[in-house]
C-alpha atoms as a PDB file:
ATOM      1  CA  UNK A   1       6.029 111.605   9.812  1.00  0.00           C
ATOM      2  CA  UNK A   2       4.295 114.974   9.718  1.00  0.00           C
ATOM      3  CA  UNK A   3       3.459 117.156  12.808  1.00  0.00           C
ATOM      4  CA  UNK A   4      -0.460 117.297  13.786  1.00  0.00           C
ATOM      5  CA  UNK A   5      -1.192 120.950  14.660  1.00  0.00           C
ATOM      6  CA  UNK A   6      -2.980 121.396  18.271  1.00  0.00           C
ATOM      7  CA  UNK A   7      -6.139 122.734  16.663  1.00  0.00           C
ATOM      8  CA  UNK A   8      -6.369 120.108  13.186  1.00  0.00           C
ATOM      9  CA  UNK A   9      -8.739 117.297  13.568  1.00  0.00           C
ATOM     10  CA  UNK A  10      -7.667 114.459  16.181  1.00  0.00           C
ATOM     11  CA  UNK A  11      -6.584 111.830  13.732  1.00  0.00           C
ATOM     12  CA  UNK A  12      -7.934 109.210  16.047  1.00  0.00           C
ATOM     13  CA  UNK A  13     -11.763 109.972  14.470  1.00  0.00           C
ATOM     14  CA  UNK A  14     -13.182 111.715  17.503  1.00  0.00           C
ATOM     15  CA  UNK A  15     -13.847 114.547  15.692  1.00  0.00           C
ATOM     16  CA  UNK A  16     -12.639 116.950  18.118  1.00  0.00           C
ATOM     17  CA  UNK A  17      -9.435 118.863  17.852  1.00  0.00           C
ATOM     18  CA  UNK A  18      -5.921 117.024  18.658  1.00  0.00           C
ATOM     19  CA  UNK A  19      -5.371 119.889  21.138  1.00  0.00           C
ATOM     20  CA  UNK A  20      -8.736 118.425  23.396  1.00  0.00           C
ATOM     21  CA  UNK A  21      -8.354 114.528  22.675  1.00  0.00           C
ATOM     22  CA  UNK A  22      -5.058 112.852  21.856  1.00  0.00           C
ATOM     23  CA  UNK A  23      -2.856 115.295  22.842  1.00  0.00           C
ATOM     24  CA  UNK A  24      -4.093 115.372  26.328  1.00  0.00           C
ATOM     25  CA  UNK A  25      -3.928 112.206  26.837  1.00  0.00           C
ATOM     26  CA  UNK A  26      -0.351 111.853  25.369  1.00  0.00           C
ATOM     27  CA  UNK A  27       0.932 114.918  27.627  1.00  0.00           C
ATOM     28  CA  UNK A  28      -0.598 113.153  31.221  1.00  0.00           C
ATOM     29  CA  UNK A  29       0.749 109.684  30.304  1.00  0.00           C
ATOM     30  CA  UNK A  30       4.192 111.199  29.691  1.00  0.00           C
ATOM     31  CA  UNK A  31       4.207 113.402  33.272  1.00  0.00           C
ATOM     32  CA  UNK A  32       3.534 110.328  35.180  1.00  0.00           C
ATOM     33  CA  UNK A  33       6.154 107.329  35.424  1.00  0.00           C
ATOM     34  CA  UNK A  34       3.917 104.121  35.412  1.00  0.00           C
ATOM     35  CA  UNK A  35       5.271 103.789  39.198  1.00  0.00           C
ATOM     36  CA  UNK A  36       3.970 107.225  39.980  1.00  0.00           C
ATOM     37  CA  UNK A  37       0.431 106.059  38.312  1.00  0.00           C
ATOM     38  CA  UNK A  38       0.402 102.979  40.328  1.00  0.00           C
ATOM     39  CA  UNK A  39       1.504 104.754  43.488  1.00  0.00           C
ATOM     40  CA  UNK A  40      -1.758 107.268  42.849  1.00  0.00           C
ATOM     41  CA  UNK A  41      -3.944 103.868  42.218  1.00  0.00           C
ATOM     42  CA  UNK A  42      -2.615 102.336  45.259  1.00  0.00           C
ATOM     43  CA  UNK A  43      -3.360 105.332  47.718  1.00  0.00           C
ATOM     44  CA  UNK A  44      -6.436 105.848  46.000  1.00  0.00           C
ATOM     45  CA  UNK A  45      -7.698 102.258  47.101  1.00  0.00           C
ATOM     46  CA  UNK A  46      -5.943 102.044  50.594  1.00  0.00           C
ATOM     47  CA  UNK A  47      -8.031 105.427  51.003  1.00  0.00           C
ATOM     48  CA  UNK A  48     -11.626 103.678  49.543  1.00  0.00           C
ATOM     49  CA  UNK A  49     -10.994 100.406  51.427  1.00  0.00           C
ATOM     50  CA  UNK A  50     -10.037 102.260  54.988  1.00  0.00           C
ATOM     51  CA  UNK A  51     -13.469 103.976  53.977  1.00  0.00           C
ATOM     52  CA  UNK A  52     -15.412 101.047  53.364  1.00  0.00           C
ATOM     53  CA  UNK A  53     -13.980  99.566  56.455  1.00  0.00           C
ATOM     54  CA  UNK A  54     -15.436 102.252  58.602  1.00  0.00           C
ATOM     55  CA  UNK A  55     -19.144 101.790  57.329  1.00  0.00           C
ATOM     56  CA  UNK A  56     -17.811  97.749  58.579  1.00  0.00           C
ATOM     57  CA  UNK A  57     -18.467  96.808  54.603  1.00  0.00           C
ATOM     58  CA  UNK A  58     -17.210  93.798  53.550  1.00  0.00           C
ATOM     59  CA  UNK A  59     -14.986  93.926  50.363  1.00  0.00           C
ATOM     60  CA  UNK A  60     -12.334  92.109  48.065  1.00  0.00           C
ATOM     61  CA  UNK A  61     -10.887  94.470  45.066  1.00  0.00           C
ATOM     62  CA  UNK A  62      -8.262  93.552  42.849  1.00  0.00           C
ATOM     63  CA  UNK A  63      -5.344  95.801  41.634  1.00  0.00           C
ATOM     64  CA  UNK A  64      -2.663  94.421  40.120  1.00  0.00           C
ATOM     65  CA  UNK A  65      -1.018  91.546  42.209  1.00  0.00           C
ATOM     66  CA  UNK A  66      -3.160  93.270  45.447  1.00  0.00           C
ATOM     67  CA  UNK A  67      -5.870  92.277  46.781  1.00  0.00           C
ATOM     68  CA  UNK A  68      -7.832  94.745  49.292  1.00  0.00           C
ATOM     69  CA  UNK A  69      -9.929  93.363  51.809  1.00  0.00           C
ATOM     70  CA  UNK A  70     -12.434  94.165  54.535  1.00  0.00           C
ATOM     71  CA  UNK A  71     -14.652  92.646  57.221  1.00  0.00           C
ATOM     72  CA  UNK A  72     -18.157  93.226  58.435  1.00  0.00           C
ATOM     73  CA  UNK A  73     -15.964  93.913  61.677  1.00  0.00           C
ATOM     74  CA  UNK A  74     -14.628  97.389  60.369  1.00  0.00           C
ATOM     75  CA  UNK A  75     -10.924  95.562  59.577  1.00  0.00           C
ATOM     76  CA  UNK A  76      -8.797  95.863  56.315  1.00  0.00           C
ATOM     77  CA  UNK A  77      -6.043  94.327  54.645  1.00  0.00           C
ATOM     78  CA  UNK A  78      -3.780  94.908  51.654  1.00  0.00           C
ATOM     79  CA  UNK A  79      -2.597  91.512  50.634  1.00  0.00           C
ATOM     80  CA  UNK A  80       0.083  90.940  47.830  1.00  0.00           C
ATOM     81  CA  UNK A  81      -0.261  87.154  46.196  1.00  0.00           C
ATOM     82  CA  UNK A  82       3.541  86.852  44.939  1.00  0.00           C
ATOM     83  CA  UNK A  83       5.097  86.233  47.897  1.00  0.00           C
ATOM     84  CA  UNK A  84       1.920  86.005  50.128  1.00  0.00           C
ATOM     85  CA  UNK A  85       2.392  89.805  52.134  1.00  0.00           C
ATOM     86  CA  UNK A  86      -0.103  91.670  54.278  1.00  0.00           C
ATOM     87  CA  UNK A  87      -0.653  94.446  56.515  1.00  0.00           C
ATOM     88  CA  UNK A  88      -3.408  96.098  57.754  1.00  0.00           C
ATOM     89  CA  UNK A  89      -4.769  99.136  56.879  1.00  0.00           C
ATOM     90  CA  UNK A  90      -7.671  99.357  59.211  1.00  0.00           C
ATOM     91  CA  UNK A  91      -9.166  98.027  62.641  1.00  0.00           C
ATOM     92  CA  UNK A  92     -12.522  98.272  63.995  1.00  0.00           C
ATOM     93  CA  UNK A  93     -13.533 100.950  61.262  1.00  0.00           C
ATOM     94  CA  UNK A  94     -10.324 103.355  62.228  1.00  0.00           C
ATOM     95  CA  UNK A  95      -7.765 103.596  59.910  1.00  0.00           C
ATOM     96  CA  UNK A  96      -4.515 102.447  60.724  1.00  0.00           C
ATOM     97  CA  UNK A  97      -1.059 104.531  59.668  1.00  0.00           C
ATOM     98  CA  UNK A  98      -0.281 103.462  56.007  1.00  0.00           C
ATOM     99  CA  UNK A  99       3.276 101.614  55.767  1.00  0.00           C
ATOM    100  CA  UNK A 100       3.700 102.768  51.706  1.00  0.00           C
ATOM    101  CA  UNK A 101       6.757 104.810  51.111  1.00  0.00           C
ATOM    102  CA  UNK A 102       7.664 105.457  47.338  1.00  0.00           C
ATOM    103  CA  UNK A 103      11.302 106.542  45.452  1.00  0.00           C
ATOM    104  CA  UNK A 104      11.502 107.448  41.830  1.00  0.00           C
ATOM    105  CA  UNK A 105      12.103 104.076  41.452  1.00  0.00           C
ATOM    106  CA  UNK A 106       9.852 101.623  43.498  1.00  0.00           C
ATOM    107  CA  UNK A 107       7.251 101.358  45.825  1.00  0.00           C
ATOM    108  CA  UNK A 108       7.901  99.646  48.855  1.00  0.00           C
ATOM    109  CA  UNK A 109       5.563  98.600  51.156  1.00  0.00           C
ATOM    110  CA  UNK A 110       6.052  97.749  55.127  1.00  0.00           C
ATOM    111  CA  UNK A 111       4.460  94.547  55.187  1.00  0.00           C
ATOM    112  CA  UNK A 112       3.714  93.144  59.039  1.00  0.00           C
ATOM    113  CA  UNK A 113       2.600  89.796  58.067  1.00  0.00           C
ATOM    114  CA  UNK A 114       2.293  86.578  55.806  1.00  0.00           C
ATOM    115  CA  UNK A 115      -0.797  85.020  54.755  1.00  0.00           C
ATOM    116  CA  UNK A 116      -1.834  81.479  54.012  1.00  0.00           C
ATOM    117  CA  UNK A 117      -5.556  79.758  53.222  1.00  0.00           C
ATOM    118  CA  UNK A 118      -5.543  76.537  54.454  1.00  0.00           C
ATOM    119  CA  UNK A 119      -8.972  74.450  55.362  1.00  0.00           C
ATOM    120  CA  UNK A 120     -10.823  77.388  53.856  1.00  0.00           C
ATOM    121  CA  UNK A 121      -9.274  79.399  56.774  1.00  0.00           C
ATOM    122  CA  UNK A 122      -7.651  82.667  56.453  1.00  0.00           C
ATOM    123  CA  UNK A 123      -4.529  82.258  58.655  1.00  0.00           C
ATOM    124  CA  UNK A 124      -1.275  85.768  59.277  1.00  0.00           C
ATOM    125  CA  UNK A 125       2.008  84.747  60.284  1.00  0.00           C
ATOM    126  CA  UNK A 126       3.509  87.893  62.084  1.00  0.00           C
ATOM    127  CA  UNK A 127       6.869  88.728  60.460  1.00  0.00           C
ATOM    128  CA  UNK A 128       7.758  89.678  64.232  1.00  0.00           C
ATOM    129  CA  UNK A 129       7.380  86.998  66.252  1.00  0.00           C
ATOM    130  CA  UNK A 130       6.186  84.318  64.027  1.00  0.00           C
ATOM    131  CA  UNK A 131       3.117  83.979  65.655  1.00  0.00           C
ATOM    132  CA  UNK A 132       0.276  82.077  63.554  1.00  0.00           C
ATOM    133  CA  UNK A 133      -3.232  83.761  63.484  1.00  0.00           C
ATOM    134  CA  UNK A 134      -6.321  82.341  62.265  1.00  0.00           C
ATOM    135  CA  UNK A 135      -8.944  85.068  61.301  1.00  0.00           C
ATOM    136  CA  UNK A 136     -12.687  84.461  61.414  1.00  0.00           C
ATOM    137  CA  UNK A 137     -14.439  86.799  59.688  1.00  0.00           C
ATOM    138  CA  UNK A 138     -12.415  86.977  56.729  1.00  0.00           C
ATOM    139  CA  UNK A 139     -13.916  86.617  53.341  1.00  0.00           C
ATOM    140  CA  UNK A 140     -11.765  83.763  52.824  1.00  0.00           C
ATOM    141  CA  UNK A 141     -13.905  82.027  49.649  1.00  0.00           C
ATOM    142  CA  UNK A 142     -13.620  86.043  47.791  1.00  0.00           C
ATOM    143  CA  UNK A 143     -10.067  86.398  48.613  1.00  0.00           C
ATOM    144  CA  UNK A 144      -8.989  82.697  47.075  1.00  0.00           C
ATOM    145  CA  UNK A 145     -11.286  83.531  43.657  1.00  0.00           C
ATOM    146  CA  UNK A 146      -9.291  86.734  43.453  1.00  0.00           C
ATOM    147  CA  UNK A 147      -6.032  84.849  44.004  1.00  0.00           C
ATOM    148  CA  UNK A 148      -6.822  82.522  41.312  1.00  0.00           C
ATOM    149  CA  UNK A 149      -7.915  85.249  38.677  1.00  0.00           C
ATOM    150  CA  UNK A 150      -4.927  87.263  39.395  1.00  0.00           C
ATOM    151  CA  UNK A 151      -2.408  84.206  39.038  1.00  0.00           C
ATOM    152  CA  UNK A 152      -4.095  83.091  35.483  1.00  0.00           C
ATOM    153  CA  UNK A 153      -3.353  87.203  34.735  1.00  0.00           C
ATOM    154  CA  UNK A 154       0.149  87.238  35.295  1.00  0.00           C
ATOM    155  CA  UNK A 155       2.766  84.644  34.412  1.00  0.00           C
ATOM    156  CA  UNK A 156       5.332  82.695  37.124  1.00  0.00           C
ATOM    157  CA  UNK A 157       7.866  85.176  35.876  1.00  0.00           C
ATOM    158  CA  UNK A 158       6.193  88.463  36.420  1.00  0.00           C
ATOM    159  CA  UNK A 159       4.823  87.938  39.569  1.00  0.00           C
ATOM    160  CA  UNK A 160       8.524  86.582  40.572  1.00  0.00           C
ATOM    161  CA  UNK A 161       9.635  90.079  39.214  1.00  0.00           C
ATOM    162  CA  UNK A 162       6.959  92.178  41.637  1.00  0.00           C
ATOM    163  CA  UNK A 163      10.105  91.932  44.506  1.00  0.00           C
ATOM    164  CA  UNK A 164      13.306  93.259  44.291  1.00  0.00           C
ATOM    165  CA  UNK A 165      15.541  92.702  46.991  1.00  0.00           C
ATOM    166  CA  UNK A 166      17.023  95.015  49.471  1.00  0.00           C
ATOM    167  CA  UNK A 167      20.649  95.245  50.666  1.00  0.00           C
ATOM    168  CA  UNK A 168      19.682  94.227  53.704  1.00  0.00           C
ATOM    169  CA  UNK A 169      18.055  91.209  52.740  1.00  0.00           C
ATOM    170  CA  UNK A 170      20.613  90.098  50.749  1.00  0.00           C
END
């Protein structure tokens, strides 16, 4: 395998040099540990969602196995579909402290609640207390469709891989 100088012809076609295509993208997908990239995506959409939440937008993204939500009331919610997680990120348009807290090796997340659609209802079970909440102005119908694309992404066995357990929940 030869060497491809920095200022030779990118080899992928572009026509530019290596040293402005290729190269550059090589060099930022070695700095950043795939964790570290989905750390910078996560943040980056708890930031846009807390944002949309305080111009009381209604929204469902997708990111992975998360689902970001908000109501026309100014609230938001990360939800995670593998083992049915939430928290909230946002209430009445003002941002709430975000529970995210990442090691070289994970990203772990401070979830407050469970989540369940049943009846087309959007219901929380606080970790807590156990108390069961039904919420009314969730986008209930958007957050299901994005449940069902992201379970026909990602196999049984992945999603079952998304959560490692602690020694304390051992």
């Amino acid at each position: 395998m030869t060497k491809i100088g920095r200022n030779e012809p990118c080899p992928c076609g572009s026509g530019i040099k290596y040293k402005r295509c290729c190269l550059r993208k090589e060099s930022e997908s070695e700095t950043l540990s795939p964790v570290h990239q989905l750390k910078i995506s996560l943040m980056a959409e708890i930031e846009k969602i807390t944002n949309a939440a305080q111009r009381n937008e209604e929204i469902v993204r997708e990111l992975g196995v998360f689902i970001f939500c908000t109501t026309s009331k100014g609230d938001a919610w990360l939800l995670e579909i593998a083992e049915s997680d939430a928290v909230q990120l946002a209430r009445e348009g003002k941002p709430l402290d975000v529970p995210v807290d990442e090691n070289p090796e994970t990203i772990e997340i401070s979830w407050s609640h469970t989540f369940a659609i049943k009846d087309r209802q959007f219901y929380l079970t606080a970790y807590a207390d156990k108390t069961e909440t039904c919420l009314e102005n969730m986008p209930t119908q958007r957050i299901h469709a994005a449940m069902r694309r992201i379970r026909k992404k990602y196999s049984e066995e992945q999603l079952s891989q998304v959560h490692i357990s602690s020694p304390e929940t051992e």
